[in-house]
PDB file of N, CA and C in Angstrom:
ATOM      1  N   UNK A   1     -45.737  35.522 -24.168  1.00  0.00           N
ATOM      2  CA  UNK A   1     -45.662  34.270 -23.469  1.00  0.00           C
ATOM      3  C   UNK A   1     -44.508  34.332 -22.469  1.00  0.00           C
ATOM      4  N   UNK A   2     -44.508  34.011 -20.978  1.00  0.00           N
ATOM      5  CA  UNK A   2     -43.869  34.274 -20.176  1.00  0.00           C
ATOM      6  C   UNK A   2     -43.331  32.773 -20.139  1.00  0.00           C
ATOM      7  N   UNK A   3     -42.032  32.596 -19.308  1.00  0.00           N
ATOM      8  CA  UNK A   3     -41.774  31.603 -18.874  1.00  0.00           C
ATOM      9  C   UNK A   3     -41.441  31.192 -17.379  1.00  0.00           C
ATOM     10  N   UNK A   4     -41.798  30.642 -16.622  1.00  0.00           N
ATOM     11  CA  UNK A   4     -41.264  30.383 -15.395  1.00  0.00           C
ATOM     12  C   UNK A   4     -39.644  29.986 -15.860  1.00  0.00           C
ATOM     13  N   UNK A   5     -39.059  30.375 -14.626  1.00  0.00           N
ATOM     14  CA  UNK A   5     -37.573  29.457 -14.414  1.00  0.00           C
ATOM     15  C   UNK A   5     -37.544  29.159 -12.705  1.00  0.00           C
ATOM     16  N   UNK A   6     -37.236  27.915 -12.384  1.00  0.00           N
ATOM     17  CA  UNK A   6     -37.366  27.556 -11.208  1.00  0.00           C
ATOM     18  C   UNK A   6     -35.790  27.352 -10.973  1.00  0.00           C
ATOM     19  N   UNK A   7     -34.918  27.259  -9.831  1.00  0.00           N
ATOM     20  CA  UNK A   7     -33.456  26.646 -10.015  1.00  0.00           C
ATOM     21  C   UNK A   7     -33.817  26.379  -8.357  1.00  0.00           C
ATOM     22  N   UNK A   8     -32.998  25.418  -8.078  1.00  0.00           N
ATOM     23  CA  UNK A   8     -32.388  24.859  -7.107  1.00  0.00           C
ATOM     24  C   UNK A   8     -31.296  24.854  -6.746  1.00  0.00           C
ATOM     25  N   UNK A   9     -30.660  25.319  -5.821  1.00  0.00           N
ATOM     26  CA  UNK A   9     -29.224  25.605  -5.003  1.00  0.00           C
ATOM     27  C   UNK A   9     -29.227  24.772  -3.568  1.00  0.00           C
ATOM     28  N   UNK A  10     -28.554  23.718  -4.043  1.00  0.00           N
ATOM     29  CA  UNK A  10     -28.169  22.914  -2.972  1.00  0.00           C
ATOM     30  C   UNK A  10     -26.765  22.746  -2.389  1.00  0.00           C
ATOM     31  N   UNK A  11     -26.425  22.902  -1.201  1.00  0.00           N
ATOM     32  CA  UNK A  11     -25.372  23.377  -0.053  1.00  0.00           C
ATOM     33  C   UNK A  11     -24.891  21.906   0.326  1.00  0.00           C
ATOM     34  N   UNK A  12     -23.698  21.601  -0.481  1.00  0.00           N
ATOM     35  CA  UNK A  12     -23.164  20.422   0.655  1.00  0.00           C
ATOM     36  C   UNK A  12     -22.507  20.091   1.616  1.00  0.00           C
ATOM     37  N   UNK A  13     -22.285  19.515   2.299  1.00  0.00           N
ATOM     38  CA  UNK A  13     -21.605  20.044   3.791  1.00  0.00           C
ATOM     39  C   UNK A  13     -20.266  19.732   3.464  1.00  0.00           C
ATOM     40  N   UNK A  14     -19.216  20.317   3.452  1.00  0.00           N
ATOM     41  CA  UNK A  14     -17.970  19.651   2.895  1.00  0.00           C
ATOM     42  C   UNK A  14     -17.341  18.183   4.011  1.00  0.00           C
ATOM     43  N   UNK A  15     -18.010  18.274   5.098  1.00  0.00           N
ATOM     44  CA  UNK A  15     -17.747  17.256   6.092  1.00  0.00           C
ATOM     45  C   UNK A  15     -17.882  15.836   5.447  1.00  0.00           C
ATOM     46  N   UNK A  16     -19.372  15.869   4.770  1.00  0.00           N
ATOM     47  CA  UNK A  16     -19.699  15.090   4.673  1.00  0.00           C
ATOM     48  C   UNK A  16     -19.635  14.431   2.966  1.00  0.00           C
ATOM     49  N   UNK A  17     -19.183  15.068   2.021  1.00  0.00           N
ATOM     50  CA  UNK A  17     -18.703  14.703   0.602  1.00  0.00           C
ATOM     51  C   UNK A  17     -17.060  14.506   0.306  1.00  0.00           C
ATOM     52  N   UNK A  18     -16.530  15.023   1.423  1.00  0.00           N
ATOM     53  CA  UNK A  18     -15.219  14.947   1.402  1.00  0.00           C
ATOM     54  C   UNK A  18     -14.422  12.849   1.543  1.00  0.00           C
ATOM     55  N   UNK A  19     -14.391  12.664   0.492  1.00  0.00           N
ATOM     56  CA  UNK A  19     -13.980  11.317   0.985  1.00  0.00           C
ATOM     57  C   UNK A  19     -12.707  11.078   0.864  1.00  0.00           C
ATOM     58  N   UNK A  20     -12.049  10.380   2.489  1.00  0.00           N
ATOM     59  CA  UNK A  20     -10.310   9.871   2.212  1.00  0.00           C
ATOM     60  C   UNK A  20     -10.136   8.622   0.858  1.00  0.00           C
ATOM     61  N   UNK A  21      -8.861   9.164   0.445  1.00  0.00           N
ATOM     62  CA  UNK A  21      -8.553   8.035  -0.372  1.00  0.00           C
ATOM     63  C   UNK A  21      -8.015   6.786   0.030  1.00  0.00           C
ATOM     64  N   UNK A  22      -9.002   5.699  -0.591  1.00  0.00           N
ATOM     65  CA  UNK A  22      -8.720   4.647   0.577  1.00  0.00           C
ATOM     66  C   UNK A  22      -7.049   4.434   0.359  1.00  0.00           C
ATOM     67  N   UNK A  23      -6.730   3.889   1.607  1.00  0.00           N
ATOM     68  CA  UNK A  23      -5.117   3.431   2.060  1.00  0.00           C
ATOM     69  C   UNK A  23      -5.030   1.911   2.108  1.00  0.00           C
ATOM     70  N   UNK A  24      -4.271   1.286   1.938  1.00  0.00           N
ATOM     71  CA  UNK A  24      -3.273  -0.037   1.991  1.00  0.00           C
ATOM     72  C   UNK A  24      -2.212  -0.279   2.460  1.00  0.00           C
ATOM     73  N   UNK A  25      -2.149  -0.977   3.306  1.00  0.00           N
ATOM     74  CA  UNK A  25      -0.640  -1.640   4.052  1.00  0.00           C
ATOM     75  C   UNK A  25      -0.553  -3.013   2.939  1.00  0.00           C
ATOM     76  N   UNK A  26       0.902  -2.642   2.873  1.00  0.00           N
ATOM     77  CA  UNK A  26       1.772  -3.911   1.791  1.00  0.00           C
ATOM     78  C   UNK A  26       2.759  -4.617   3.273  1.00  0.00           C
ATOM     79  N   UNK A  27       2.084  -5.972   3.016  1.00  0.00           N
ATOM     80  CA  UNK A  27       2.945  -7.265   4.223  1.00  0.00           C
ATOM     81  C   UNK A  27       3.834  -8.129   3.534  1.00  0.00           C
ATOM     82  N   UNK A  28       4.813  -8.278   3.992  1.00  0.00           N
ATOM     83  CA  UNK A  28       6.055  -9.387   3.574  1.00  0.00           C
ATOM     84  C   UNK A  28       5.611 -10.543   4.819  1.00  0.00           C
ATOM     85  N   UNK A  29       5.354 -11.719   4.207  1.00  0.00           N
ATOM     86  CA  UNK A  29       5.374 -12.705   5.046  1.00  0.00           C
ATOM     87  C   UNK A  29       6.115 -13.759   4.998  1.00  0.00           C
ATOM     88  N   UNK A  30       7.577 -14.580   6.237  1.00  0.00           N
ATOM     89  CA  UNK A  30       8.389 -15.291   6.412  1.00  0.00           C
ATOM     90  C   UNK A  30       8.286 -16.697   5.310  1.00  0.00           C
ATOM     91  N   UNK A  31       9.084 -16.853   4.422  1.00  0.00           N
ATOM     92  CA  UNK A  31       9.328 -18.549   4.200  1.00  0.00           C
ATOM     93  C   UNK A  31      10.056 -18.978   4.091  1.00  0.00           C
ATOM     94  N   UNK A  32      10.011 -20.254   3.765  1.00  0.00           N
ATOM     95  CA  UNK A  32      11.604 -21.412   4.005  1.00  0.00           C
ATOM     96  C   UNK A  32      12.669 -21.262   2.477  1.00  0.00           C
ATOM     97  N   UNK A  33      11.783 -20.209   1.449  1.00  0.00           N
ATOM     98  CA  UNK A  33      12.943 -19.885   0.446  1.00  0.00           C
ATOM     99  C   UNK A  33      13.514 -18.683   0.391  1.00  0.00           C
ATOM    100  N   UNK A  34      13.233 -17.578   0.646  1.00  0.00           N
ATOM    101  CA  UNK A  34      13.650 -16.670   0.308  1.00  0.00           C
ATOM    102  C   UNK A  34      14.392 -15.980   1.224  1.00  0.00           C
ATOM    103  N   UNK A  35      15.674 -15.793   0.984  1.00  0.00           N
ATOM    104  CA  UNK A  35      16.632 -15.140   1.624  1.00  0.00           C
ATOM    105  C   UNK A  35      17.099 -13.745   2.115  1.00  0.00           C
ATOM    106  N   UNK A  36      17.319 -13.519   3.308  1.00  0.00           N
ATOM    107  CA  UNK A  36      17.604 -12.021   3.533  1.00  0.00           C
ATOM    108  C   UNK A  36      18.010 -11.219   2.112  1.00  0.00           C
ATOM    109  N   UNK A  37      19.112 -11.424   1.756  1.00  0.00           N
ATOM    110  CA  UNK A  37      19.711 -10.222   0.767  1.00  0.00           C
ATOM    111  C   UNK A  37      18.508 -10.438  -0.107  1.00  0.00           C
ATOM    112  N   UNK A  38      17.731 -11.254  -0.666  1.00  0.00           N
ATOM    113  CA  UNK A  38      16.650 -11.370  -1.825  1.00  0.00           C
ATOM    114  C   UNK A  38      15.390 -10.601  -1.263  1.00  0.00           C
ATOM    115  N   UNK A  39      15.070 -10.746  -0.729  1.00  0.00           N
ATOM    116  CA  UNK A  39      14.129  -9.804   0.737  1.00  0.00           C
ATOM    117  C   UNK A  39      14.419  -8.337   0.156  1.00  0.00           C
ATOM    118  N   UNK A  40      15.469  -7.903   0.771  1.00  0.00           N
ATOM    119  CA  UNK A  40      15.929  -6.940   1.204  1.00  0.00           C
ATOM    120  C   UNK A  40      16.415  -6.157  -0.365  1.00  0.00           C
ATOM    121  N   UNK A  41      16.571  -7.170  -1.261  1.00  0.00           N
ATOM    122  CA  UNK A  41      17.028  -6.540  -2.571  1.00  0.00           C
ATOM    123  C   UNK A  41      15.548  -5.733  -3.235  1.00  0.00           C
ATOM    124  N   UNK A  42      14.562  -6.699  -2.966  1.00  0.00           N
ATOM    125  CA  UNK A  42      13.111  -6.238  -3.656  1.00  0.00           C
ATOM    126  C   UNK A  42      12.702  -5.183  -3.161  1.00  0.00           C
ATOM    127  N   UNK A  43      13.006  -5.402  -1.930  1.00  0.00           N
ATOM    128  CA  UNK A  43      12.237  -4.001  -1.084  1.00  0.00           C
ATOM    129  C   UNK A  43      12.697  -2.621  -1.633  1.00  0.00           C
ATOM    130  N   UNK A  44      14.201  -2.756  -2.271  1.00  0.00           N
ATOM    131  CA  UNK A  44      15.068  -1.327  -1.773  1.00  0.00           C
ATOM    132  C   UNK A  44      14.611  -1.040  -3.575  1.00  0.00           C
ATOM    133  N   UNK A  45      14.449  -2.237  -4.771  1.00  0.00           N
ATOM    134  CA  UNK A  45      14.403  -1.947  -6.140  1.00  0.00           C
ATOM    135  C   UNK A  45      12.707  -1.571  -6.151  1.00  0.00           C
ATOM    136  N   UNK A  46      12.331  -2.097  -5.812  1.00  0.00           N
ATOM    137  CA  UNK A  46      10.599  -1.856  -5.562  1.00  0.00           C
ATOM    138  C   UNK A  46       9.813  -0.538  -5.193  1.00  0.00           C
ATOM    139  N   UNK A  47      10.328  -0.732  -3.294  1.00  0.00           N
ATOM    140  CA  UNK A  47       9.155   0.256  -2.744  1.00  0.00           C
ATOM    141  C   UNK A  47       9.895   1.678  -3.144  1.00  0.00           C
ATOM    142  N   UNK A  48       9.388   2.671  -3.165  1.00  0.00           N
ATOM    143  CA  UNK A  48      10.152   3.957  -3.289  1.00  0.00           C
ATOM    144  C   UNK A  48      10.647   4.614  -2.203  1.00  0.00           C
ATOM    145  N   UNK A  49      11.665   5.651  -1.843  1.00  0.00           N
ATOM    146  CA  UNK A  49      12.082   5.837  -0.952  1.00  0.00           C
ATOM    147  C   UNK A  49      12.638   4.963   0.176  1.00  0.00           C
ATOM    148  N   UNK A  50      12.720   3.249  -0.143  1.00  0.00           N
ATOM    149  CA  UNK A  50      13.120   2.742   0.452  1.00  0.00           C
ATOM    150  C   UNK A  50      14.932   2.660   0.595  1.00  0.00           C
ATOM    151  N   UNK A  51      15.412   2.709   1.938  1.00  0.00           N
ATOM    152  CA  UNK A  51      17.113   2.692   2.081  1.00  0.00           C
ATOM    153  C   UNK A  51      17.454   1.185   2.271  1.00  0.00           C
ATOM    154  N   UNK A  52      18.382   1.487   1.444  1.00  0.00           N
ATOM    155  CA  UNK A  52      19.441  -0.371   2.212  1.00  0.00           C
ATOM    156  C   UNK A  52      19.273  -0.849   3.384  1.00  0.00           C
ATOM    157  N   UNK A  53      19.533   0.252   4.669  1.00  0.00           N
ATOM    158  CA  UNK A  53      19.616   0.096   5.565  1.00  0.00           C
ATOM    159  C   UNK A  53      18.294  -0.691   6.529  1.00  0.00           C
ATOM    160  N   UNK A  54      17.085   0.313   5.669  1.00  0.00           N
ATOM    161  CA  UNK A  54      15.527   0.065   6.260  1.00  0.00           C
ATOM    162  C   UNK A  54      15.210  -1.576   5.341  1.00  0.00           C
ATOM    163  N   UNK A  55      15.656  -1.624   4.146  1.00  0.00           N
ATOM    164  CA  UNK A  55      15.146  -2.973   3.632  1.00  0.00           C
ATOM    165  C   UNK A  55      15.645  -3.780   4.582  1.00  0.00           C
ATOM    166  N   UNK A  56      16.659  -3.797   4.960  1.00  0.00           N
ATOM    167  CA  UNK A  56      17.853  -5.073   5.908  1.00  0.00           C
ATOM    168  C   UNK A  56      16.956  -4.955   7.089  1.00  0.00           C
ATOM    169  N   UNK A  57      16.674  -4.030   7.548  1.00  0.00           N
ATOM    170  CA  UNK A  57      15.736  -4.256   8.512  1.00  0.00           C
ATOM    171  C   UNK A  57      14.313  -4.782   8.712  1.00  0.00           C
ATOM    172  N   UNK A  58      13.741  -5.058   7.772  1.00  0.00           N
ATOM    173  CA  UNK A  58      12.679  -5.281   7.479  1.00  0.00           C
ATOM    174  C   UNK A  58      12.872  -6.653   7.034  1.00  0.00           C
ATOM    175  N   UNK A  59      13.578  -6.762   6.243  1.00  0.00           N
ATOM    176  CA  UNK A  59      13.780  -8.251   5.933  1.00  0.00           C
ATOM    177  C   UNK A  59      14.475  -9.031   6.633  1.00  0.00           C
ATOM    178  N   UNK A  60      14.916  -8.640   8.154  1.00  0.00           N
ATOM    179  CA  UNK A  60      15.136  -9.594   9.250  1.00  0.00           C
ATOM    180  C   UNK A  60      13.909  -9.428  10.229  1.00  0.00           C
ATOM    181  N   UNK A  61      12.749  -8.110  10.409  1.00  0.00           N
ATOM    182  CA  UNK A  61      11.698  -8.470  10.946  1.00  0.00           C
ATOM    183  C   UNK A  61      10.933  -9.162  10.651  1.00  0.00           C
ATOM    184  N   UNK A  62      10.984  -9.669   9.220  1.00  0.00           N
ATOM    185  CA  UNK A  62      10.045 -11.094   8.241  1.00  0.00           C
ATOM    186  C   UNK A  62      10.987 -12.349   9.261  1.00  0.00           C
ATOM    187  N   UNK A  63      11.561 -12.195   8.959  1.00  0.00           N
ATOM    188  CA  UNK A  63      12.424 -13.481   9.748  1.00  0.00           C
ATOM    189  C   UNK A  63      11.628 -13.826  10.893  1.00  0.00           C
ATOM    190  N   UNK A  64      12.341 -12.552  11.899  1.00  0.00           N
ATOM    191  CA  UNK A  64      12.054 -13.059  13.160  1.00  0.00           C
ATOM    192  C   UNK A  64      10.176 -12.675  13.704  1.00  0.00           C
ATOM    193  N   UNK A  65       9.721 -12.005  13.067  1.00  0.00           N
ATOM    194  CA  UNK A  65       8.380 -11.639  13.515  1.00  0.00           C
ATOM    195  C   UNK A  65       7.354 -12.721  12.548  1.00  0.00           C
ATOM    196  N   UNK A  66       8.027 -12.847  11.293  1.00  0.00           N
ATOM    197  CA  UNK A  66       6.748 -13.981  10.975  1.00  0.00           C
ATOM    198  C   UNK A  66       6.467 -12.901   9.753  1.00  0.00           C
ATOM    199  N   UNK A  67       6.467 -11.514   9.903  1.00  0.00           N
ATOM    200  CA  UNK A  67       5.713 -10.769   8.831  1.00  0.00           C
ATOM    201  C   UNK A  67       6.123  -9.462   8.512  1.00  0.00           C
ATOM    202  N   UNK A  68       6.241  -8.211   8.047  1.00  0.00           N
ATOM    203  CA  UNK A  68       6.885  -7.099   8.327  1.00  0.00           C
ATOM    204  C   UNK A  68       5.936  -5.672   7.259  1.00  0.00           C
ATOM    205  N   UNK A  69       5.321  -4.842   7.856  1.00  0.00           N
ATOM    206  CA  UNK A  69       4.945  -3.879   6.830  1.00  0.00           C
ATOM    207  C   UNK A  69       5.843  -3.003   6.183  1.00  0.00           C
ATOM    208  N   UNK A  70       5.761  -3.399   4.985  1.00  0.00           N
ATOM    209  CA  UNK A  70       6.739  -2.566   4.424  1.00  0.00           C
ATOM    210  C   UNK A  70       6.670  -1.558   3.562  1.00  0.00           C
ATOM    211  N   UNK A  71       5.159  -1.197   3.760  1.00  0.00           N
ATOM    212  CA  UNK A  71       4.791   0.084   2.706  1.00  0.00           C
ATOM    213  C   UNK A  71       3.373   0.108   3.333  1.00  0.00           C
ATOM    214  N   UNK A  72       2.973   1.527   3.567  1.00  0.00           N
ATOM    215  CA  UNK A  72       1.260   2.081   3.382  1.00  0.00           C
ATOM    216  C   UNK A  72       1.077   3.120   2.780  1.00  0.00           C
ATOM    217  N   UNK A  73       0.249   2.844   2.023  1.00  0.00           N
ATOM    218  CA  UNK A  73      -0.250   4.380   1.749  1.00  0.00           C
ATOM    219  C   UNK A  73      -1.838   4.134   0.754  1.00  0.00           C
ATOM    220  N   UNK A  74      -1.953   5.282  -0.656  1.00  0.00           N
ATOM    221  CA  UNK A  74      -2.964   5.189  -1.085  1.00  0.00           C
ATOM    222  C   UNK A  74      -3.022   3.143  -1.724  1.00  0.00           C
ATOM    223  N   UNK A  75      -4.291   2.996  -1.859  1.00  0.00           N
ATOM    224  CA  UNK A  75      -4.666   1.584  -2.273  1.00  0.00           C
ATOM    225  C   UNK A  75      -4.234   1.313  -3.858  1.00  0.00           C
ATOM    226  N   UNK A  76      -3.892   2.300  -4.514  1.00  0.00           N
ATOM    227  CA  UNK A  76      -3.433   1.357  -6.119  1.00  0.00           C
ATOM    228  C   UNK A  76      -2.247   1.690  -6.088  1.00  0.00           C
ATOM    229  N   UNK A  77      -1.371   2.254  -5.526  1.00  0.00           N
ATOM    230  CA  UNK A  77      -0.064   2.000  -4.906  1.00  0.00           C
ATOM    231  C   UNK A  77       0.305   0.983  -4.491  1.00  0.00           C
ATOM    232  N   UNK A  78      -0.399   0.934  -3.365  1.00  0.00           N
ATOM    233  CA  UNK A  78      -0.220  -0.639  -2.442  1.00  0.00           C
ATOM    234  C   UNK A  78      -0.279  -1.876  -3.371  1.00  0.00           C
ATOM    235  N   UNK A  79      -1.441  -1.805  -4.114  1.00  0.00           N
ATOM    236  CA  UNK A  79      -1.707  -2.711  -5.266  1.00  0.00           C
ATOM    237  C   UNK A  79      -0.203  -2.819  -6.163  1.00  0.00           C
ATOM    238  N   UNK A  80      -0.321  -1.922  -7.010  1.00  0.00           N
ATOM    239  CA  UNK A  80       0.891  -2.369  -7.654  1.00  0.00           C
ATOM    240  C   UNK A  80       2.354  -2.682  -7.037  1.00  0.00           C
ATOM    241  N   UNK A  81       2.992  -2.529  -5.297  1.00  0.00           N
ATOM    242  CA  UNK A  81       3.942  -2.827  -5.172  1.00  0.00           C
ATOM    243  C   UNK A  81       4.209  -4.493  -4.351  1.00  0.00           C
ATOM    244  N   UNK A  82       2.806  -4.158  -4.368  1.00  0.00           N
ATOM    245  CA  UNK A  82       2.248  -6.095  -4.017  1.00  0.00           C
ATOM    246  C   UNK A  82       2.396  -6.906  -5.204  1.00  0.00           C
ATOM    247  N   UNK A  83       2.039  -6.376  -6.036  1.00  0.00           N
ATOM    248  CA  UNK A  83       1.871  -7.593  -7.663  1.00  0.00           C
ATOM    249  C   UNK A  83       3.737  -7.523  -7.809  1.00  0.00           C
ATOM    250  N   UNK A  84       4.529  -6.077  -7.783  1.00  0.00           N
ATOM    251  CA  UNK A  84       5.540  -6.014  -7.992  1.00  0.00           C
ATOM    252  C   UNK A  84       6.369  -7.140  -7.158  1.00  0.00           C
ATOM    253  N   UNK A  85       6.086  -7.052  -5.514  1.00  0.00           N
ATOM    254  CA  UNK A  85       6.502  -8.350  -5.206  1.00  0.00           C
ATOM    255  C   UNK A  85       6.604  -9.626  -5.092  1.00  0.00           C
ATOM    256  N   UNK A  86       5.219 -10.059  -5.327  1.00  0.00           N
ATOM    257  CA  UNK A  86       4.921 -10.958  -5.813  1.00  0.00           C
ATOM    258  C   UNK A  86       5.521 -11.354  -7.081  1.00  0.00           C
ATOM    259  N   UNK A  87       5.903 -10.598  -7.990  1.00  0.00           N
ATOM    260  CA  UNK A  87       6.203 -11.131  -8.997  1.00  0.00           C
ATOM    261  C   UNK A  87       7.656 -11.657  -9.462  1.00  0.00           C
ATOM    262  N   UNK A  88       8.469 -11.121  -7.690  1.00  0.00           N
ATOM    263  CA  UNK A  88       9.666 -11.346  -7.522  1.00  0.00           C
ATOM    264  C   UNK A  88       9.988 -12.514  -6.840  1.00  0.00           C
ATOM    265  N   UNK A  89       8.790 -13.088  -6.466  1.00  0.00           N
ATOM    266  CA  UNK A  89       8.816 -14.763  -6.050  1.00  0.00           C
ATOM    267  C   UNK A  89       8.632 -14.297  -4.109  1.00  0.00           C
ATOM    268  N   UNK A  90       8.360 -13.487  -3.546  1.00  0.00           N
ATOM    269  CA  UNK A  90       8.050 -13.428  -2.233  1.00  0.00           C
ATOM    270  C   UNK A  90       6.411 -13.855  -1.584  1.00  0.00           C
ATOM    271  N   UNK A  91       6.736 -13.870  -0.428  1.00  0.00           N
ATOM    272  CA  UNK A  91       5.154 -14.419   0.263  1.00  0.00           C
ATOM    273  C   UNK A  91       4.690 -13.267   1.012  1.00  0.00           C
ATOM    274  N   UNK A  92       3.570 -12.940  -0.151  1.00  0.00           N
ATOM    275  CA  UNK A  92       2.597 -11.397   0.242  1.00  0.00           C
ATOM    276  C   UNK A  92       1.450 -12.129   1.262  1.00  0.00           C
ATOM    277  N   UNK A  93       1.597 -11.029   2.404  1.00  0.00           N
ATOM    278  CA  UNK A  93      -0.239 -11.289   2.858  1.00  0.00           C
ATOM    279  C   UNK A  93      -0.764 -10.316   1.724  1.00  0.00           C
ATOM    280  N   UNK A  94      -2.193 -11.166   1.791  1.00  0.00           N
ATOM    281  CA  UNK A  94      -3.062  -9.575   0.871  1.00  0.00           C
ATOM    282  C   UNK A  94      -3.321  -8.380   1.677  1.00  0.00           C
ATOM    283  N   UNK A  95      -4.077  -7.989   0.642  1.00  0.00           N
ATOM    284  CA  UNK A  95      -3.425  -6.295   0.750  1.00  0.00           C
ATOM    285  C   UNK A  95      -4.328  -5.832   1.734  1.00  0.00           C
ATOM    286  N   UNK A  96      -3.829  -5.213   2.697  1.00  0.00           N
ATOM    287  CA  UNK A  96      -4.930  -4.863   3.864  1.00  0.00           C
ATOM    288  C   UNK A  96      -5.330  -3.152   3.663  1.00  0.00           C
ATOM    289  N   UNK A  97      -6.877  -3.136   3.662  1.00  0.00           N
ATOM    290  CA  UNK A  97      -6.954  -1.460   3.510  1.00  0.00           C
ATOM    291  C   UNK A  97      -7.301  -1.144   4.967  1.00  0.00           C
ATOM    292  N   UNK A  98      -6.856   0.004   5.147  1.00  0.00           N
ATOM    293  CA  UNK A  98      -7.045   0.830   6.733  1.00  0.00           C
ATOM    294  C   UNK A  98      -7.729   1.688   6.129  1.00  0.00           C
TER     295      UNK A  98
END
């Protein structure tokens, strides 16, 4: 008794299975409570690699711009340093994916 064996070899294009990991921008947005040094304290205990110098800056572009990005990268990153700020009493836009 013989058996057939049939197989299939299918070629995927790496172009096209290759998927980016989605990304997130984290926004600080301006309000009437929260204060530069409090701003600027979350940013530097929070985001990683963030400097004193860059939080202070950022937390006077919330001031004067209305809003300030202060982190992008992969999306459950972004996620958790949004809940992280948020949970420090600041005003998040949501989380924008690029």
């Amino acid at each position: 008794m013989e058996q057939e064996t049939t197989s299939t070899t299918i070629v995927l294009d790496p172009k096209t299975t290759k998927k980016k990991y989605p990304e997130a921008r984290v926004i600080v947005l301006d309000d009437n409570f929260n204060t530069f040094e409090h701003v600027a304290n979350c940013l530097l205990t929070i985001i990683p690699g963030m400097s004193e110098k860059r939080s202070w800056l950022l937390a006077v572009e919330v001031d004067r711009e209305g809003l300030a990005q202060v982190w992008r990268g992969p999306l459950e990153q972004a996620e958790l340093y949004h809940q992280q700020l948020i949970s420090k009493g600041l005003t998040m836009a949501p989380i924008e994916k690029t």
